[in-house]
Protein backbone atom coordinates (compact mmCIF):
# COMPACT_ATOMS: atom_id res chain seq x y z
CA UNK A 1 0.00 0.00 0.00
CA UNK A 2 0.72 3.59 -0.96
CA UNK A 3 0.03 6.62 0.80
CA UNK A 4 0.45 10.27 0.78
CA UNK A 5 -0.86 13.64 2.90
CA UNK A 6 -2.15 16.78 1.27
CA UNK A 7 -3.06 19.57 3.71
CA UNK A 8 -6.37 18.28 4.31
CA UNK A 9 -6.57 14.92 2.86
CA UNK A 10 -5.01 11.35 2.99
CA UNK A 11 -4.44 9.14 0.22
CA UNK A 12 -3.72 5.61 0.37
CA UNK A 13 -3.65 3.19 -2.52
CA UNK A 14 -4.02 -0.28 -2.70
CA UNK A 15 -4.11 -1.98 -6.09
CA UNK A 16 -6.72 -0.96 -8.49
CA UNK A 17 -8.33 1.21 -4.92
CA UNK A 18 -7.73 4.75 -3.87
CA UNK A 19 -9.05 5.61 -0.68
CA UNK A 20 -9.35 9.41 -0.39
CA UNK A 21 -9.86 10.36 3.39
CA UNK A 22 -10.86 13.80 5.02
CA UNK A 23 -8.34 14.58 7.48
CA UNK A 24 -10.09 17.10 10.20
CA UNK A 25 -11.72 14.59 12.75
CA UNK A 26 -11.06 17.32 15.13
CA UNK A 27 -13.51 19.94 13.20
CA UNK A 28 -15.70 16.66 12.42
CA UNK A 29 -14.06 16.67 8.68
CA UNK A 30 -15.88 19.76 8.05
CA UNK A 31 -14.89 21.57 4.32
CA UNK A 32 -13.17 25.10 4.19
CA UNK A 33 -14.03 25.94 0.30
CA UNK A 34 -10.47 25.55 -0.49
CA UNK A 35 -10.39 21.97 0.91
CA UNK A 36 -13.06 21.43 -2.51
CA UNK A 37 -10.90 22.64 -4.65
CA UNK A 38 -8.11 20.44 -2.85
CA UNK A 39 -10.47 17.75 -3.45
CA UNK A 40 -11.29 18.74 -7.01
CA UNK A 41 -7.47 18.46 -7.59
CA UNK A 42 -7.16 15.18 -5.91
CA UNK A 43 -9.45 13.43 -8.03
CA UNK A 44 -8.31 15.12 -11.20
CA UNK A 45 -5.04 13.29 -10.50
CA UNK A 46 -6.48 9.61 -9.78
CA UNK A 47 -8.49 10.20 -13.14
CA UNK A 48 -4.76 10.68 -14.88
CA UNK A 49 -3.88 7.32 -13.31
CA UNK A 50 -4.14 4.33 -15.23
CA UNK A 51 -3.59 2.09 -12.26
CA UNK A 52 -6.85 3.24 -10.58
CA UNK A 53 -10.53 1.98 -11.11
CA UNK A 54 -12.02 3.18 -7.93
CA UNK A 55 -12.05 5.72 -5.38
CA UNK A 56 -13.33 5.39 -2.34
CA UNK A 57 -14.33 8.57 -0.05
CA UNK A 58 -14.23 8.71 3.70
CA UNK A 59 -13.83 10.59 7.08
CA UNK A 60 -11.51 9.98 9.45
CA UNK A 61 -11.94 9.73 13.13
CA UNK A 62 -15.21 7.87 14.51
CA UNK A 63 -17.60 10.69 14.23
CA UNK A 64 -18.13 12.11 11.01
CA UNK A 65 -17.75 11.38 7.81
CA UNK A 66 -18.06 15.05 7.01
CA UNK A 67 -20.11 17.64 8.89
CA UNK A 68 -20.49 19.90 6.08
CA UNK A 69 -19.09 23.65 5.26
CA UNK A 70 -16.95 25.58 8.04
CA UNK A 71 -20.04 27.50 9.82
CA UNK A 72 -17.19 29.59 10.81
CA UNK A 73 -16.18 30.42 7.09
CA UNK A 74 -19.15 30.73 5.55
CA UNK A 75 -20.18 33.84 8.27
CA UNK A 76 -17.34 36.12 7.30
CA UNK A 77 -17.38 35.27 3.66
CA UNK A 78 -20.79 36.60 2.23
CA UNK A 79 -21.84 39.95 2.21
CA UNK A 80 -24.14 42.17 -0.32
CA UNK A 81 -21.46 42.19 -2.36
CA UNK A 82 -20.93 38.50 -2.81
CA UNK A 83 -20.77 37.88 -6.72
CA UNK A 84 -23.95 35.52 -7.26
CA UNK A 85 -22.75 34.24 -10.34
CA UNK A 86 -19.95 32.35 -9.16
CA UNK A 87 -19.93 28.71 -9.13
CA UNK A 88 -19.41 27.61 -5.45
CA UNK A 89 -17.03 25.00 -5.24
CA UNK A 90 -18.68 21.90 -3.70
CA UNK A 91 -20.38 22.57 -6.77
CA UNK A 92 -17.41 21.89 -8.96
CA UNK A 93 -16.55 19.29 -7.10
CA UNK A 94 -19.43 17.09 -6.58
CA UNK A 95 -20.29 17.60 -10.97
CA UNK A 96 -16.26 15.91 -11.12
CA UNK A 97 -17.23 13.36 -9.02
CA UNK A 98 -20.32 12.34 -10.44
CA UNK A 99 -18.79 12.35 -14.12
CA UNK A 100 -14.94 11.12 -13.09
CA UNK A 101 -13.88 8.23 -15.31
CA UNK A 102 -13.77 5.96 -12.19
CA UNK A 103 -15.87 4.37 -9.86
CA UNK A 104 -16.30 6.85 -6.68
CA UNK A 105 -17.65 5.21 -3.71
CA UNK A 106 -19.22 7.00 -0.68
CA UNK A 107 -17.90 4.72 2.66
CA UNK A 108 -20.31 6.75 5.15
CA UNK A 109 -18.59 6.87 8.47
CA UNK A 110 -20.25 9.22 10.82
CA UNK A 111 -22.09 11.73 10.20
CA UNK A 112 -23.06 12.88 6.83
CA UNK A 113 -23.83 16.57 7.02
CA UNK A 114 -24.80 19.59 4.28
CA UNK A 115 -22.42 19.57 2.03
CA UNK A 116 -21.09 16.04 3.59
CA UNK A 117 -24.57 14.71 2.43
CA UNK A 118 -23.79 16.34 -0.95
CA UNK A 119 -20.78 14.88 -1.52
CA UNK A 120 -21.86 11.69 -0.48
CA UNK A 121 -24.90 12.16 -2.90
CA UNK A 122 -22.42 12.71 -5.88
CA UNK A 123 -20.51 9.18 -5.57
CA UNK A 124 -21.67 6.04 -7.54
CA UNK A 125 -22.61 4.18 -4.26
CA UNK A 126 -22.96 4.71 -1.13
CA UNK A 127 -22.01 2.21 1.48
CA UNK A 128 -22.85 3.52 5.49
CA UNK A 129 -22.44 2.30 9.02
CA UNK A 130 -25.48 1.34 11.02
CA UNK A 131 -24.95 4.28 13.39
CA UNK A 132 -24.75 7.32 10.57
CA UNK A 133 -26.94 10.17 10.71
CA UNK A 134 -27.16 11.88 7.04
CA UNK A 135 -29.17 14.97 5.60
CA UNK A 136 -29.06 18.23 4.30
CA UNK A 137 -29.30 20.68 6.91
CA UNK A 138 -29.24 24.69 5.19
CA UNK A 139 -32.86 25.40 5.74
CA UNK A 140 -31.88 25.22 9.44
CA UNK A 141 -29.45 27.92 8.70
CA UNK A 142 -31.15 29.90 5.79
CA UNK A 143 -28.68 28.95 2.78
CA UNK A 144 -29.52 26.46 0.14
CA UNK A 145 -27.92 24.04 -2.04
CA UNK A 146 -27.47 24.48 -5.95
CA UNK A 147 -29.77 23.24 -8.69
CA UNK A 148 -27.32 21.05 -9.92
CA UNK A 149 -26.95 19.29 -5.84
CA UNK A 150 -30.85 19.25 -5.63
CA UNK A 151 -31.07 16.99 -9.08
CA UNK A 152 -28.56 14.79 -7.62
CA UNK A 153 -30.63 14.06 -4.85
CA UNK A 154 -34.23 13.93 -6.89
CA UNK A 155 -32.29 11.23 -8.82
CA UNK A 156 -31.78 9.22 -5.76
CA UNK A 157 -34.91 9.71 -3.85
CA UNK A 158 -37.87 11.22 -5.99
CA UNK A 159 -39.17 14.84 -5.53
CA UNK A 160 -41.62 13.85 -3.08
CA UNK A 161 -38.74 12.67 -0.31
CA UNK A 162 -36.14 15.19 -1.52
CA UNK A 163 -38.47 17.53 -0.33
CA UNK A 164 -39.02 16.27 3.06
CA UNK A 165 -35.28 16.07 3.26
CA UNK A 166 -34.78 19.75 2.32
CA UNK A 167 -37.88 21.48 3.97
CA UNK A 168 -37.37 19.81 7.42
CA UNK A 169 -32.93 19.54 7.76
CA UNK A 170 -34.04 16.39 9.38
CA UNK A 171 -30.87 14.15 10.12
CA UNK A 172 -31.92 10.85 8.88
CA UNK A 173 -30.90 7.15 10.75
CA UNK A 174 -28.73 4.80 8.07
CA UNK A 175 -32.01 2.92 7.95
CA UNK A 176 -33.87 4.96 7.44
CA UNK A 177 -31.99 6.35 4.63
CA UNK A 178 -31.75 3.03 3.00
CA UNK A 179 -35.09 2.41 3.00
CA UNK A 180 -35.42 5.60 0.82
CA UNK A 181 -32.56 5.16 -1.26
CA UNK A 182 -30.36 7.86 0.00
CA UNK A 183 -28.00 5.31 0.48
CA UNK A 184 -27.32 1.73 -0.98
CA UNK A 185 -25.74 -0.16 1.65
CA UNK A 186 -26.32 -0.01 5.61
CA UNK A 187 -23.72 -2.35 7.85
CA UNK A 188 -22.45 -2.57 11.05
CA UNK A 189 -20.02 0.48 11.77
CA UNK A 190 -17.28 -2.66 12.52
CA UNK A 191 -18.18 -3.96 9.45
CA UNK A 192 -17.90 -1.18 7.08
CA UNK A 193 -14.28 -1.01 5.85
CA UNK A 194 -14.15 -4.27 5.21
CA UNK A 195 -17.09 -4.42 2.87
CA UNK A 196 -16.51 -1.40 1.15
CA UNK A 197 -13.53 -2.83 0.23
CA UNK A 198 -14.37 -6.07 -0.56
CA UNK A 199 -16.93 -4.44 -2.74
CA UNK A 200 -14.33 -1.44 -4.47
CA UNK A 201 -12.40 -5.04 -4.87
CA UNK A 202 -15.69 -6.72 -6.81
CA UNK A 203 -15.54 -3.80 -9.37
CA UNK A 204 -12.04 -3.70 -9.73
CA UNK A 205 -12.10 -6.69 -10.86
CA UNK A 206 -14.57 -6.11 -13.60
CA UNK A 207 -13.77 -4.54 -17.03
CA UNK A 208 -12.77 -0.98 -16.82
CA UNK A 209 -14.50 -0.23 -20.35
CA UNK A 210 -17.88 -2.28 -19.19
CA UNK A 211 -17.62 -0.04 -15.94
CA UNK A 212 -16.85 3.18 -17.98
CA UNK A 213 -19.90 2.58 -20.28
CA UNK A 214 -22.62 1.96 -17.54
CA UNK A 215 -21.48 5.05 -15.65
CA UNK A 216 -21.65 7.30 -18.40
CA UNK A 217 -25.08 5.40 -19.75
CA UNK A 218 -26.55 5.60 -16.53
CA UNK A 219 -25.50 9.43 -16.13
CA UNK A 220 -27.19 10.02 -20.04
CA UNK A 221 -30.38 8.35 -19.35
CA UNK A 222 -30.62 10.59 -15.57
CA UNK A 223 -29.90 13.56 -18.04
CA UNK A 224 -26.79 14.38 -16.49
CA UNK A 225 -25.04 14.59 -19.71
CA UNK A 226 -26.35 16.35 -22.64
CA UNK A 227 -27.58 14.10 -25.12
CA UNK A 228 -26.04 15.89 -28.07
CA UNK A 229 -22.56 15.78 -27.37
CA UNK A 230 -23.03 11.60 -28.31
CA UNK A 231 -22.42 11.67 -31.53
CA UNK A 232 -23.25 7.70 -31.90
CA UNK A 233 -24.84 5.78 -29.28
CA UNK A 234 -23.83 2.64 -29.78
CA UNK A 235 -20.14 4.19 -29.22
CA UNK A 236 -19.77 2.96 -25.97
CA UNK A 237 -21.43 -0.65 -26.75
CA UNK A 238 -19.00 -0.38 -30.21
CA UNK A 239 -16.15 0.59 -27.42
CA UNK A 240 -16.58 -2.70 -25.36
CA UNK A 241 -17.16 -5.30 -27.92
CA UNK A 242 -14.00 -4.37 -29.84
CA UNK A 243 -11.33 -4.02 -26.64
CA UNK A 244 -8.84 -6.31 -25.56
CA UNK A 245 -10.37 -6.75 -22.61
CA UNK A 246 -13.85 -8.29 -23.63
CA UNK A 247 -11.50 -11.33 -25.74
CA UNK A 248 -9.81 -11.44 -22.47
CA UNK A 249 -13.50 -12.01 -20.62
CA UNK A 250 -14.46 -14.13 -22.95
CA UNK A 251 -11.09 -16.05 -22.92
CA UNK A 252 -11.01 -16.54 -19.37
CA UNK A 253 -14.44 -17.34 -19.56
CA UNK A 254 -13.98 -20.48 -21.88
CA UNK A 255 -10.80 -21.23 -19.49
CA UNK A 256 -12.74 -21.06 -16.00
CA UNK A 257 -10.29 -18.60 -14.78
CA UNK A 258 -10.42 -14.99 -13.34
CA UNK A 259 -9.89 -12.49 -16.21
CA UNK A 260 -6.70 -9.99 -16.01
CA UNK A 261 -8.53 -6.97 -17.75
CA UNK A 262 -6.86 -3.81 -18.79
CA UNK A 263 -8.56 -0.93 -19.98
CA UNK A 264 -7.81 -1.52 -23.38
C-alpha cells in the first residue's frame, strides 16, 4: 500500500483502490471551500492514473464522515457584495465526481452533514455504518444548495422525499436512509471497511471499459449529460465489444479462470 498527505486529505492506494480520506476529525471533517478545490485536484489526479478503477471517499476519526461547510467560514465570507454568479465549489466538485472516469464510492462513516450529504450524494454508491446520521441541513441555517446538488438528490430519492429532506434539515438514521434510497448499503459500523472494500475489490475486478460505459449510460439516461454531445450511441457498446479486454472475458471465460482486464 501507498500513501500520501495533502493539507487536508489522505491518500492511500491499494491496487486498483484509492481511498481518499478527510483529514479534520477534530472539526468533524468539516470543508473550508479551499479543501473542494483540494479535493477537485485530488481526483483530477487519480483520473490521470491508469492504475486506478475506484475511489473510495471517507472521514476519518469515529464521528463524522463530514459535517459539512466551516459554519465559521461561511459567516465572514458573504456579504451584499458576494458575486452571485460564481460557481461555489462543492459545486465543482461534486459535478467531477459524479462524471470522473472511475468508480467513486461514498464509505459513510459518521455523520453525513450539508455539504457532507452532498458529496456523499455525488458518488456512484454509497455504502454507510449502522450508526450514521445523514441529511441536508441549510434550511436550518437559511442557505440552500445548488440546482445542480438538488437533481442529484431527486435522482436518488424522488421529488416527493427530496423535499421532506430539504424542507425539514431532518438528520436521517442509516435505515432509514436506505429504506429511501439515499444510500445503498447499511452495515455494522465494525463492518464497514471491510465491505466497502471487498466491494471497491468486486468492481475492480470487472472490465474498466464495461464499468466506464454503464457510468456514463446511466448518467445520459438521468440527463446528467447532454444528449447531443453523443455523436453515436452505440459508441460505448462499439467501445466494449471491440477491446482487448472483452476477448480477455471471454477467454477466461472459456478457461474457467479470473480475467486480467486492462482498460484496453
Amino acid at each position: 500500500m501507498s500513501s500520501r498527505q495533502e493539507e487536508n486529505f489522505l491518500i492511500q492506494k491499494e491496487g486498483r483502490i484509492a481511498k481518499v480520506v478527510v483529514n479534520r476529525p477534530e472539526q468533524r471533517n468539516t470543508f473550508k471551500d479551499a479543501m473542494w478545490c483540494e479535493l477537485i485536484d485530488i481526483i483530477n489526479k487519480l483520473e490521470s492514473d491508469p492504475e486506478v478503477m475506484v475511489v473510495v471517499i471517507t472521514g476519518a476519526g469515529e464521528e463524522s464522515f463530514c459535517a459539512g461547510a466551516d459554519i465559521l467560514e461561511m459567516t465572514r465570507k458573504f456579504s451584499p457584495n458576494t458575486n452571485r454568479e460564481t460557481v461555489h465549489p462543492v459545486v465543482l466538485a461534486t459535478r467531477i465526481i459524479e462524471n470522473v472516469e472511475k468508480v467513486v464510492i461514498a464509505m459513510i462513516n459518521g455523520y453525513a452533514i450539508g455539504g457532507g450529504c452532498e458529496l456523499a450524494i455525488a458518488c456512484d454508491m454509497r455504502i454507510a455504518a449502522d450508526s450514521v446520521r445523514i441529511g441536508i441541513t441549510q434550511a436550518k441555517i437559511g442557505i440552500c444548495i445548488s440546482i445542480e446538488n438538488v437533481k442529484q438528490l431527486v435522482d436518488l430519492v424522488g421529488p416527493s422525499k427530496a423535499k421532506d429532506i430539504l424542507f425539514t434539515g431532518k438528520l436521517l438514521p442509516a435505515q432509514e436512509a436506505l429504506l429511501i434510497g439515499l444510500v445503498d448499503y447499511v452495515v455494522p459500523k465494525k463492518e464497514l471497511e471491510l465491505f466497502t472494500m471487498d466491494l471497491a475489490n468486486v468492481i475492480a475486478q470487472n472490465a474498466p471499459l464495461s464499468i466506464l460505459s454503464a457510468k456514463k449510460s446511466v448518467n445520459i439516461l438521468s440527463g446528467n449529460y447532454n444528449l447531443k454531445e453523443i455523436e453515436d450511441e452505440s459508441y460505448f457498446s462499439k467501445k466494449c465489444f471491440l477491446s482487448e479486454d472483452f476477448k480477455e472475458g471471454v477467454q477466461a471465460f472459456l478457461e474457467k479462470r479470473r480475467p486480467q482486464f486492462k482498460g484496453k
